[in-house]
Protein backbone atom coordinates (compact mmCIF):
# COMPACT_ATOMS: atom_id res chain seq x y z
CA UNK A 1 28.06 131.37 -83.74
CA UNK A 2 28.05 127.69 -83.60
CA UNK A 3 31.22 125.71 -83.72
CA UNK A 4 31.51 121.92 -85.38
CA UNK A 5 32.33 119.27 -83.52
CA UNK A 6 35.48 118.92 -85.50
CA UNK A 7 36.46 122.40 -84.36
CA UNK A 8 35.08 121.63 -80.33
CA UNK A 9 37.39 118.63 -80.34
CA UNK A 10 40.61 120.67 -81.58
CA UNK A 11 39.42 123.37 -78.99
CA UNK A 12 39.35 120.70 -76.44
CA UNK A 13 42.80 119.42 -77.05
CA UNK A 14 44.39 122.65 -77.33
CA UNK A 15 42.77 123.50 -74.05
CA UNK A 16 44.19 120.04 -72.42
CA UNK A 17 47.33 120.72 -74.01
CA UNK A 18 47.88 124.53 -72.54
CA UNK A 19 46.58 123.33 -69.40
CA UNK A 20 49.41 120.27 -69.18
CA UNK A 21 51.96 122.94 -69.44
CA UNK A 22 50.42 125.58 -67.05
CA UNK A 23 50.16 123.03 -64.60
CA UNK A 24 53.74 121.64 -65.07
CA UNK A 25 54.75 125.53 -64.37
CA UNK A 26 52.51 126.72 -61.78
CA UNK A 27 51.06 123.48 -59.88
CA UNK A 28 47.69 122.44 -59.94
CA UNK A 29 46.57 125.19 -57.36
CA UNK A 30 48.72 127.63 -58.37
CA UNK A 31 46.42 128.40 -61.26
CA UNK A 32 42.56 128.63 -61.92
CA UNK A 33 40.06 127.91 -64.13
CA UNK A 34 39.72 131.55 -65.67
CA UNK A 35 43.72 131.69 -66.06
CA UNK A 36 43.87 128.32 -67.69
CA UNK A 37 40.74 129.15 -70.06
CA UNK A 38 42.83 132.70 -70.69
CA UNK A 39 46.17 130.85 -71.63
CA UNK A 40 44.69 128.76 -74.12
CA UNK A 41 42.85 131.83 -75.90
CA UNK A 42 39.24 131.00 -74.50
CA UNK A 43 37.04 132.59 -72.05
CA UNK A 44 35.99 131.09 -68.80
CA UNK A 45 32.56 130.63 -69.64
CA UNK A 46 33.28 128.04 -72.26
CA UNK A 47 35.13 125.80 -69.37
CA UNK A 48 32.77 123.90 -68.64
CA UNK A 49 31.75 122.92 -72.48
CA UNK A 50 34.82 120.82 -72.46
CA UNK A 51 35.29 119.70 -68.85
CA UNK A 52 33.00 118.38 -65.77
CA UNK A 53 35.74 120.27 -63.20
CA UNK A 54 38.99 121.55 -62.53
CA UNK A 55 39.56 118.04 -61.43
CA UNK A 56 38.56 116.44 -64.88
CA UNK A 57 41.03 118.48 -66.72
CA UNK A 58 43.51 118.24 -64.08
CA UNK A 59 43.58 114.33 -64.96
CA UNK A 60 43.39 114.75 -68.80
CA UNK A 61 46.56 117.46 -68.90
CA UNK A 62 48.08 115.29 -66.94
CA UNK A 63 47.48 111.91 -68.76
CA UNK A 64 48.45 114.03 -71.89
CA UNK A 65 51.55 115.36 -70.63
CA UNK A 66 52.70 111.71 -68.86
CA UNK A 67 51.89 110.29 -72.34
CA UNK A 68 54.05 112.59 -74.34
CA UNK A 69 57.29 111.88 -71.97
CA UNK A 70 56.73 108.24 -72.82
CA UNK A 71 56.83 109.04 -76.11
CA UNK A 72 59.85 110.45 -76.01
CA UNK A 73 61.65 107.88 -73.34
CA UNK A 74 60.41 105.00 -76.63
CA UNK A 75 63.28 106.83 -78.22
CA UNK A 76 65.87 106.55 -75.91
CA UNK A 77 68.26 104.13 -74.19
CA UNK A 78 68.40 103.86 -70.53
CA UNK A 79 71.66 105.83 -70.49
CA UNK A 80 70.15 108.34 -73.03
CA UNK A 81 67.31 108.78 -70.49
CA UNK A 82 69.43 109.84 -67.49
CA UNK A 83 71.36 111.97 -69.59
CA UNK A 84 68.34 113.75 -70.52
CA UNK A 85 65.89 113.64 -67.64
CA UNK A 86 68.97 114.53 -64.78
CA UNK A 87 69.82 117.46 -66.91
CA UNK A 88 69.91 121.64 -66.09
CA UNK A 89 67.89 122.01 -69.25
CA UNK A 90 65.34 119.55 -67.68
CA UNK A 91 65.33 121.38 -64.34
CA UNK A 92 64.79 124.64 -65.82
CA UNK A 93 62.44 123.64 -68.63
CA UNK A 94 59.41 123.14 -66.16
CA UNK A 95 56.39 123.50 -68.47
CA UNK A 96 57.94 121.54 -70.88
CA UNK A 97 59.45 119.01 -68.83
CA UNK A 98 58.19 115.54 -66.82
CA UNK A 99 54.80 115.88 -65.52
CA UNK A 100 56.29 113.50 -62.68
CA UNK A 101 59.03 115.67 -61.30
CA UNK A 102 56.75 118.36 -61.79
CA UNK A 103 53.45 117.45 -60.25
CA UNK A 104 54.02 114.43 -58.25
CA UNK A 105 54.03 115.83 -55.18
CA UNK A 106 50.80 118.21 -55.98
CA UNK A 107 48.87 114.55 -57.20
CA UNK A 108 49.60 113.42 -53.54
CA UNK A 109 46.89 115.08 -52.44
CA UNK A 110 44.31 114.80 -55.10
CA UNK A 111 41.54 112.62 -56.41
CA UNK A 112 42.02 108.54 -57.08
CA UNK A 113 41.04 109.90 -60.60
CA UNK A 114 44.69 111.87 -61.02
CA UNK A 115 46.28 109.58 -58.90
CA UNK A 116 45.11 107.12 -61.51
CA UNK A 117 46.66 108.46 -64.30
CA UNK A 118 49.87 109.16 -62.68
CA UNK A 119 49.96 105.35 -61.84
CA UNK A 120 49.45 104.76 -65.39
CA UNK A 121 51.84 106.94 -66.62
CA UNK A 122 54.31 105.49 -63.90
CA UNK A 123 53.76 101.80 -64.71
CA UNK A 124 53.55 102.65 -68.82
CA UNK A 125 57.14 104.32 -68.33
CA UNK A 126 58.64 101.52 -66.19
CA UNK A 127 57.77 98.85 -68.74
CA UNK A 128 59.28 101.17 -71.56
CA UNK A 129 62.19 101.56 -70.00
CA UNK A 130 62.25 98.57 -68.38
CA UNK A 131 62.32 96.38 -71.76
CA UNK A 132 65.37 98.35 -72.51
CA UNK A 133 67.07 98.15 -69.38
CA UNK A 134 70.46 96.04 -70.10
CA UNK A 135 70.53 92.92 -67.90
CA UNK A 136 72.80 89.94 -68.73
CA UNK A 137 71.47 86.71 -69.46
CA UNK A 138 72.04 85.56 -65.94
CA UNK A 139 69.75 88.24 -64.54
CA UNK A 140 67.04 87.56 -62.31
CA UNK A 141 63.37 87.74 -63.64
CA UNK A 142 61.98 91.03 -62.54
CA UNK A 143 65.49 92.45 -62.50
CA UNK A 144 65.13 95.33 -65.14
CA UNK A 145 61.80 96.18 -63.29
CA UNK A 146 63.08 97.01 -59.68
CA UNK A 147 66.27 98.36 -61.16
CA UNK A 148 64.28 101.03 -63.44
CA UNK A 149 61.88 101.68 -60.22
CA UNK A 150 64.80 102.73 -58.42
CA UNK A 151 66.32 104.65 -61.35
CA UNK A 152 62.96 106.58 -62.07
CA UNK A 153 62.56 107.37 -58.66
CA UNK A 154 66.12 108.76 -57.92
CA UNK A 155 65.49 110.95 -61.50
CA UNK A 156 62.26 112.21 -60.03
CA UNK A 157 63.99 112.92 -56.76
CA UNK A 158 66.54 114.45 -58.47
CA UNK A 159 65.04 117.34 -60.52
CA UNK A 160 62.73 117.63 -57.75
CA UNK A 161 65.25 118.48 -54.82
CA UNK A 162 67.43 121.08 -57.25
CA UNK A 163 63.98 122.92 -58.79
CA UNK A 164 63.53 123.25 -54.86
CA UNK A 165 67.20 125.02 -54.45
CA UNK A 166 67.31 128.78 -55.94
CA UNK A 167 67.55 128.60 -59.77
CA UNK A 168 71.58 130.27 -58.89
CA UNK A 169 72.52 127.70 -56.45
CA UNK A 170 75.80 125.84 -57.04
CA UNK A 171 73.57 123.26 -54.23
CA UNK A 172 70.82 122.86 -57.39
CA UNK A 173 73.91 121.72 -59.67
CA UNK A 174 75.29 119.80 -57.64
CA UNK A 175 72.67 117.42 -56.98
CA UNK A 176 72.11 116.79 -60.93
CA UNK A 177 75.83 116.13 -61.10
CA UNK A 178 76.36 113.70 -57.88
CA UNK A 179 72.81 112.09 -59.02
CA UNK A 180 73.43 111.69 -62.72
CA UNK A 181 77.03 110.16 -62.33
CA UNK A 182 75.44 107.34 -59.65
CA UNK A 183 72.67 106.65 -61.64
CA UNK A 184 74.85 106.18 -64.80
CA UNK A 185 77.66 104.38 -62.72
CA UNK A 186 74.73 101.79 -61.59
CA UNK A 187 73.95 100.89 -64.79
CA UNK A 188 75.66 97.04 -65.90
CA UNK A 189 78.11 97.75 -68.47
CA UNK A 190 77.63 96.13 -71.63
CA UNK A 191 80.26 93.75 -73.32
């Protein structure tokens, strides 16, 4: 039975988006191509279809998934973003949640290709949040910039160093609180 393009592209995206979320869960070789292909309701033969490699749809999941947290950081205030990326919900939500705090340290050690798109989806989500960052009128140029690359990266660090404590651990809760009050303490106040 053939299948229209129409219906191959919506297969395609489905597949992309399933993967994003299996990856954000499991790490990019904590699952294969047979389990991904399974989890989006396809069999493995119909991988390759879609995708050149593993590799190929390791960097499309993962532009997808670095695309929708920018879409939801447009909608938020700097404080609004540490409130909800430095969060328990965050931390436990690990399919669902950044693709950064999730897979950073698994793109480390894979192709310029997915290093490529999490550079994107880095520099895409310090200009976002960088635009809204609130510096006074005397503030230097660049300011907002190396203020929000400091704030992402603490955030990252963050969810990463408590998803690394037991899910139980007081230590997991801990560093979301001491990390969530700094970052919000560091931010100028507004008069």
């Amino acid at each position: 039975m053939r299948v229209s393009k129409a219906q191959a592209q919506a297969n395609r995206e489905h597949i992309v988006e399933t993967a994003s979320e299996v990856f954000r869960e499991r790490g990019f070789d904590g699952v294969g191509v047979a389990d991904l292909m399974a989890a989006a309701g396809f069999t493995h033969g119909g991988f390759y279809k879609h995708f050149g490699s593993k590799a190929d749809l390791m960097a499309q999941a993962s532009a997808n998934s670095l695309a929708q947290s920018l879409a939801s950081a447009e909608a938020m205030s700097v404080k609004d973003f540490i409130d909800v990326y430095v969060s328990r919900e965050h931390r436990d939500g690990r399919s669902t949640g950044c693709t950064l705090a999730a897979l950073c340290g698994d793109a480390a050690r894979q192709s310029t290709e997915l290093k490529s798109a999490f550079a994107e989806g880095i520099e895409h989500m310090l200009q976002t949040l960088g635009e809204k960052y609130p510096t006074g009128p005397d503030a230097a140029p660049g300011e907002a910039r190396v203020k929000m690359i400091d704030l992402l990266a603490r955030a990252v660090g963050a969810i990463m160093l408590s998803r690394a404590c037991p899910d139980d651990s007081a230590l997991a809760d801990e560093i979301l609180a001491v990390c969530h009050t700094q970052m919000s303490e560091s931010l100028p106040t507004q008069s």
